[in-house]
Protein backbone atom coordinates (compact mmCIF):
# COMPACT_ATOMS: atom_id res chain seq x y z
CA UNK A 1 17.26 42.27 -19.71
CA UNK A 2 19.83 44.75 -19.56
CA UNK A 3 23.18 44.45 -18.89
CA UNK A 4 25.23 46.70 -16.63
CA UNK A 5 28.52 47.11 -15.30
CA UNK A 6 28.69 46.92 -11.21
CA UNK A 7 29.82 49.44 -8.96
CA UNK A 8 32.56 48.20 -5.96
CA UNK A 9 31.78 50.38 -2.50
CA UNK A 10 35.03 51.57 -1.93
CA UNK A 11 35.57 54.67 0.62
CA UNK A 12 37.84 56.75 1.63
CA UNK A 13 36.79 58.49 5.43
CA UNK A 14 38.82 61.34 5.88
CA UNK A 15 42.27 61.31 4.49
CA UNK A 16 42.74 57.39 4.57
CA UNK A 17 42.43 56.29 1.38
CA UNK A 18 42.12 52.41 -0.25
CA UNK A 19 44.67 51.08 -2.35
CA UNK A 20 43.65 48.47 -4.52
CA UNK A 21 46.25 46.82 -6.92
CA UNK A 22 44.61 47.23 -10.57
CA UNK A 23 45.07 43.33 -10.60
CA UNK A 24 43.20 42.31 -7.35
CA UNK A 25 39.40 41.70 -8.18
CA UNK A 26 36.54 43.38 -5.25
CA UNK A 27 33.27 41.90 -5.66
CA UNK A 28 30.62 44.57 -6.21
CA UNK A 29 29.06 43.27 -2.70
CA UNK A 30 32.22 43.38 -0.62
CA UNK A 31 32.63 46.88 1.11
CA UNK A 32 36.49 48.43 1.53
CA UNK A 33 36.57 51.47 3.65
CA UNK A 34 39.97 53.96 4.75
CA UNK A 35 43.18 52.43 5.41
CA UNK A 36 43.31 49.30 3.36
CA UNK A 37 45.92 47.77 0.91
CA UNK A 38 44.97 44.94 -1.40
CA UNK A 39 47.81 43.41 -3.67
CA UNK A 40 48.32 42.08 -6.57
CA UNK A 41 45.39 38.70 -7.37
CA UNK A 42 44.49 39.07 -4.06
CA UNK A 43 40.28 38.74 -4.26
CA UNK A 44 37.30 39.92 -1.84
CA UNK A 45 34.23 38.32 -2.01
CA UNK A 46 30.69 39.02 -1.62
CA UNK A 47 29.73 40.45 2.15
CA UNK A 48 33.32 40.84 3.02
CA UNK A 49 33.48 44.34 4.92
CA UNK A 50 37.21 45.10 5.26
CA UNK A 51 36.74 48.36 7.66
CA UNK A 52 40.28 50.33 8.09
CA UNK A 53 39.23 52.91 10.27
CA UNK A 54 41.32 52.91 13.35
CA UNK A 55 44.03 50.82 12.06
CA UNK A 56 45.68 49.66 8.71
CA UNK A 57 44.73 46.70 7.24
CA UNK A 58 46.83 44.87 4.48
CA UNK A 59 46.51 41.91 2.38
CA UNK A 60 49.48 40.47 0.48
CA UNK A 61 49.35 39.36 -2.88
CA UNK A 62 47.17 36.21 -4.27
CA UNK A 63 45.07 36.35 -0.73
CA UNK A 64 41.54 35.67 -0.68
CA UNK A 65 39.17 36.83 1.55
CA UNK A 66 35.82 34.89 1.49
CA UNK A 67 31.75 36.01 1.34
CA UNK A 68 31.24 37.78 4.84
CA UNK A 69 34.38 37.72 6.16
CA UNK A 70 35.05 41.06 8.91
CA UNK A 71 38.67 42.69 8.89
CA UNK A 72 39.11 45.60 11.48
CA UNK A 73 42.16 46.85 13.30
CA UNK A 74 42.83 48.93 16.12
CA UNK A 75 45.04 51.98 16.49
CA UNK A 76 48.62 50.40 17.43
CA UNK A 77 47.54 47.29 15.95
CA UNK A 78 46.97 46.85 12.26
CA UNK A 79 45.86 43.74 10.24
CA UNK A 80 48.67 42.08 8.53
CA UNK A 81 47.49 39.11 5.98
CA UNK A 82 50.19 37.84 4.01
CA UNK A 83 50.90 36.78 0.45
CA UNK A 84 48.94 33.34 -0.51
CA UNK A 85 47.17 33.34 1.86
CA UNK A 86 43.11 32.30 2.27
CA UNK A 87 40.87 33.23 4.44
CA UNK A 88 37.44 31.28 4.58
CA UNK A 89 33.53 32.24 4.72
CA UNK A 90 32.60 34.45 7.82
CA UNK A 91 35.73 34.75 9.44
CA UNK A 92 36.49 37.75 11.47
CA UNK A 93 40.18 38.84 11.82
CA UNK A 94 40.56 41.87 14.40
CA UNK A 95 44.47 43.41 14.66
CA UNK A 96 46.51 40.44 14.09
CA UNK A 97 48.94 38.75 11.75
CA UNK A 98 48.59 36.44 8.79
CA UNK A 99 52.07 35.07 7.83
CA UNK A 100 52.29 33.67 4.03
CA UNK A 101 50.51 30.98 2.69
CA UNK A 102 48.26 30.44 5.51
CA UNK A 103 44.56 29.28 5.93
CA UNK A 104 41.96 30.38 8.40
CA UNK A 105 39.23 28.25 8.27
CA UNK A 106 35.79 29.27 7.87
CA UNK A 107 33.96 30.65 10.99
CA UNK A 108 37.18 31.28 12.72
CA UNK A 109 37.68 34.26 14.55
CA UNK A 110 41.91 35.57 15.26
CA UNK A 111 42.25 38.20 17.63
CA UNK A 112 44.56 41.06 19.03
CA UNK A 113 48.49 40.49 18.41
CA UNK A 114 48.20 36.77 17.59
CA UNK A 115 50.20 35.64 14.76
CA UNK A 116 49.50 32.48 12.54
CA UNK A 117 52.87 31.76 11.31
CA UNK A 118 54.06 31.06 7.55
CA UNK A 119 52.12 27.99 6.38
CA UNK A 120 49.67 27.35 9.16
CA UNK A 121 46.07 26.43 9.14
CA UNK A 122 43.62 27.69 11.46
CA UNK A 123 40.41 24.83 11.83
CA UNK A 124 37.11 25.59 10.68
CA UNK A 125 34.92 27.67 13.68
CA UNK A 126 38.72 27.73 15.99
CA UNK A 127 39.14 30.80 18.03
CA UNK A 128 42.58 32.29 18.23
CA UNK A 129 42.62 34.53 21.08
CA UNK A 130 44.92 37.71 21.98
CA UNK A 131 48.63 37.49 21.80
CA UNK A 132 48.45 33.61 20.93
CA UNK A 133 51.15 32.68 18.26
CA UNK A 134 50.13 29.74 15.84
CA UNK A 135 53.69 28.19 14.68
CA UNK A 136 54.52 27.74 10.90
CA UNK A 137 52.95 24.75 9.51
CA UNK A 138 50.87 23.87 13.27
CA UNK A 139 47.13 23.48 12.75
CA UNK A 140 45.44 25.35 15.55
CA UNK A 141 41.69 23.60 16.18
CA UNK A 142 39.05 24.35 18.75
CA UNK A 143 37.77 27.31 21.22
CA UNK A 144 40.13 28.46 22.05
CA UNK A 145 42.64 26.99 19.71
CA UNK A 146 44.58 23.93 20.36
CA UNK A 147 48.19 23.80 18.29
CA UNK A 148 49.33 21.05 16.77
CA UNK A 149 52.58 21.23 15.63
CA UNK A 150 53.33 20.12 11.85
CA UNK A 151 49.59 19.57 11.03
CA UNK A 152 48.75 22.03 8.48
CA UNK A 153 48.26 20.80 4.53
CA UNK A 154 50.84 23.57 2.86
CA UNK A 155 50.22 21.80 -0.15
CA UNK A 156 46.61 21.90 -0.03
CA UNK A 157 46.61 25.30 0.73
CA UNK A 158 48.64 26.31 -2.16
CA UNK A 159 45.98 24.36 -4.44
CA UNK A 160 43.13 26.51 -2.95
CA UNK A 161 45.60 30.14 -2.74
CA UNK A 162 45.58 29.23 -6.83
CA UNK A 163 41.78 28.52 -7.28
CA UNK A 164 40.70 31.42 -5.87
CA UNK A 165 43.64 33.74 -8.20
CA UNK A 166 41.94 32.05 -10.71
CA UNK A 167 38.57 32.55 -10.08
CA UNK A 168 39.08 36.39 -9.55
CA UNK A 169 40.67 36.54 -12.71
CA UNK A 170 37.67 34.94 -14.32
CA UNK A 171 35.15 37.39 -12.34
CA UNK A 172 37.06 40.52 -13.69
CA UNK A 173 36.90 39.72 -16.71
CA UNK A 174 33.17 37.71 -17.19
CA UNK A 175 30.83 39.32 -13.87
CA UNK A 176 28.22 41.88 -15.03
CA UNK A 177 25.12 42.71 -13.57
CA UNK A 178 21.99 41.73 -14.65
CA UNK A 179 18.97 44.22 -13.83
């Protein structure tokens, strides 16, 4: 078997260009397209499609965005995810706000101008819908969300912010393809 090096789809469209920190890791299966920022650790994994066409998207530092996850924005409405933050399998984040260290559970879907604050946790599958603002530290559950006010597992989210800066570290240095 041969052994080959893989190839990230990253695109510019037009004059919007990616920036990628030289210490974030892209899977070779995630797609990045125009205006997006990716800092430092932060990791995208396979399926993600983070699409910054009409709007800017940026993720902070030590983020991770799961397999399949969707990130668009809108023209006066970028996507904002903060630093330490993770964002689970198959979520779809559309022009809104991530504060720091939060978690959006897998499934979940955050919409237009909402804002999960600093330390909050979004449920697995829970539907945050335009303009609604998740407090620091509330867990939001259900469609749409319900908030519940000092909830969230900071902790626990800090545990998983590090697995995953770990894990990306690990791909960038081990993954090769295998034709």
């Amino acid at each position: 078997m041969a052994v080959a090096s893989s190839v990230v789809p990253i695109y510019t469209l037009g004059d919007q260009v990616p920036s990628i920190d030289p210490e974030a890791f892209v899977h070779p299966d995630a797609v990045i397209i125009g205006d997006v920022t990716l800092g430092p650790d932060a990791t995208v994994w396979p399926g993600a499609v983070l699409r910054g066409d009409y709007g800017r998207i940026t993720v902070g530092a030590r983020t991770s965005i799961q397999d399949g996850t969707v990130i668009h924005a809108g023209p006066g409405f970028p996507t904002v995810i903060g630093d330490g933050c993770v964002v689970g399998h198959l979520v779809h984040l559309e022009g809104c706000i991530l504060e720091d260290g939060c978690l959006v559970g897998s499934g979940s879907v955050v919409l237009h101008h909402a804002v999960v604050g600093t330390g909050a946790t979004v449920g697995a599958g829970g539907v945050v819908p335009n303009r609604v603002q998740v407090p620091p530290g509330a867990l939001a559950v259900g469609v749409p969300v319900v908030i519940k006010p000092d909830r969230s597992h900071v902790h626990g989210i800090r545990l998983a912010a590090g697995e995953y800066i770990k894990n990306g570290r690990r791909y960038r240095a081990e993954l090769r393809r295998v034709d």
